[in-house]
Protein backbone atom coordinates (compact mmCIF):
# COMPACT_ATOMS: atom_id res chain seq x y z
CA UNK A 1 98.88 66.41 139.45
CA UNK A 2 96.21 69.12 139.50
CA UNK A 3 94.57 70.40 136.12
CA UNK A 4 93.03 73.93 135.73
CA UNK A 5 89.43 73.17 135.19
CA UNK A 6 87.45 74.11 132.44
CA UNK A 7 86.28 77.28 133.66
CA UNK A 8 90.16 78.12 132.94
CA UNK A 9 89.77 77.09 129.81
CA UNK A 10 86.47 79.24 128.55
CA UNK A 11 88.50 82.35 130.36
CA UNK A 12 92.12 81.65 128.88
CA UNK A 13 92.68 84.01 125.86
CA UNK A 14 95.36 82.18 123.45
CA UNK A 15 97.91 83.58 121.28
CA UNK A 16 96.05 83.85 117.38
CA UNK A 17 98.61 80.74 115.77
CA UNK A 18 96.58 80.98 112.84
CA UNK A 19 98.26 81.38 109.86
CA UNK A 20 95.69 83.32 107.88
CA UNK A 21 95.96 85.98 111.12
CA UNK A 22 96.52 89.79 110.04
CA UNK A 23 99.78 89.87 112.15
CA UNK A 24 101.23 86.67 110.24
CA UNK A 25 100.02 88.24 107.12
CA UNK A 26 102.52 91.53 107.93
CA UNK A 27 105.26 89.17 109.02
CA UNK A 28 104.93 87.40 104.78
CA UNK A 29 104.65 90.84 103.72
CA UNK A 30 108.12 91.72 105.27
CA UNK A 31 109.92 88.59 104.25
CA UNK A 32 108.91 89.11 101.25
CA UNK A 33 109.67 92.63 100.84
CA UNK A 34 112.98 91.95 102.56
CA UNK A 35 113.95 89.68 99.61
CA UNK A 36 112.94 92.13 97.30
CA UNK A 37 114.69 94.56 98.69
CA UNK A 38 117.76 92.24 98.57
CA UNK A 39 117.36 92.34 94.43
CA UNK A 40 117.04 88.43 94.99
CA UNK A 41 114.76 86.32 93.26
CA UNK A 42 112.98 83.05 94.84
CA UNK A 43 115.31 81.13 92.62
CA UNK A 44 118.24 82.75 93.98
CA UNK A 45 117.02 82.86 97.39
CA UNK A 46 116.44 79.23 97.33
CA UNK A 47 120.09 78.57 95.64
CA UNK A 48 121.83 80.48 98.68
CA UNK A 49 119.79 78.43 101.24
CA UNK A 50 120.02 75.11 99.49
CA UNK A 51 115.76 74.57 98.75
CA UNK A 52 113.64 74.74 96.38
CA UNK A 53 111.72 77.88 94.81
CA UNK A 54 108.70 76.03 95.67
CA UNK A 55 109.62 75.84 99.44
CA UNK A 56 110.68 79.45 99.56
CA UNK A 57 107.22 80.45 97.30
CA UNK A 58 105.18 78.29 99.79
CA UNK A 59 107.19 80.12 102.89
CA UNK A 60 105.89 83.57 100.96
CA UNK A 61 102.57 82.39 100.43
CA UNK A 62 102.25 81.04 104.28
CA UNK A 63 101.63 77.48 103.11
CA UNK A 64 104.80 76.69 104.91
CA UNK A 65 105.61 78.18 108.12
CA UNK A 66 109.17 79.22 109.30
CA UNK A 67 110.97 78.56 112.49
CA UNK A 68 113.70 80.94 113.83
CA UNK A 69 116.38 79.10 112.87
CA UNK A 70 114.62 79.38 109.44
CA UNK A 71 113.72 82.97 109.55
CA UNK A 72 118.00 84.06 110.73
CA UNK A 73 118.97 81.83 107.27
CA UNK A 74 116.55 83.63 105.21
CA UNK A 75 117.66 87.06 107.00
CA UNK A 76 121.52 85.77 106.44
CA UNK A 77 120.76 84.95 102.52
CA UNK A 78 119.14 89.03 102.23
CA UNK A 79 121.92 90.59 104.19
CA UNK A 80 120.02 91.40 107.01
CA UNK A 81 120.66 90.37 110.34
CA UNK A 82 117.95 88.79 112.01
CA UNK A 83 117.70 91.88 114.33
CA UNK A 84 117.10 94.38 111.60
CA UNK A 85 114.42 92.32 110.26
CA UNK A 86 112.93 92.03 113.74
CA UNK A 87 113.14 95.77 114.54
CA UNK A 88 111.21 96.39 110.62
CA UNK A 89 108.73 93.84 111.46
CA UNK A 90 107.94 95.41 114.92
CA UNK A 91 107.68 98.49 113.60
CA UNK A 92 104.96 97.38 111.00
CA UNK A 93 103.53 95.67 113.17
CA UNK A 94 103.52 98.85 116.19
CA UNK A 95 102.20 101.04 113.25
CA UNK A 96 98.61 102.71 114.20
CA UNK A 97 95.78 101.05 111.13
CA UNK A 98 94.52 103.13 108.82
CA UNK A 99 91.17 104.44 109.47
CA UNK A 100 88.04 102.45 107.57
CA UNK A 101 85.73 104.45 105.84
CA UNK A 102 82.79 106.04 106.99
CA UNK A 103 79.67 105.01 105.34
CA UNK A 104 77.38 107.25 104.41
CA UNK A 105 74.16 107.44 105.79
């Protein structure tokens, strides 16, 4: 079996998995706004889904990462299809960034 070599490697540009990353921080932004919107606390979020408010405040927090599967039961528990919440978080996420300030100088 052949291997790329490193030279691949230096070159390859990988997807940003880090959780701390300024898209991930838009996608916890959403869920969490999402649930708001919902009128739902944590404690009733994590009734409807059968967890704790722990799990669902480390989900918010990004201590605990969700999987699709996760993300459609969470949508499900809000009243939001998994689409809708795809389409908002696109949208933030499409949105031009504001402008930084100009120092002065």
């Amino acid at each position: 079996m052949d291997y790329p070599d490193f030279a691949f490697y230096a070159q390859a540009r990988f997807v940003d998995k880090s959780i701390t990353s300024a898209e991930y921080a838009i996608f916890l932004r959403q869920l969490k706004s999402a649930r708001q919107s919902s009128g739902l606390t944590q404690e009733d979020l994590a009734e409807r889904l059968g967890e704790t408010q722990s799990f669902i405040s480390k989900c918010e927090r990004g201590e605990r990462r969700l999987d699709v599967v996760e993300l459609r039961a969470f949508c499900r528990a809000f009243g939001l299809s998994l689409t809708a919440f795809s389409q908002r978080l696109e949208r933030s996420l499409s949105s031009p960034k504001k402008p930084g300030h100009k120092r002065k100088g």
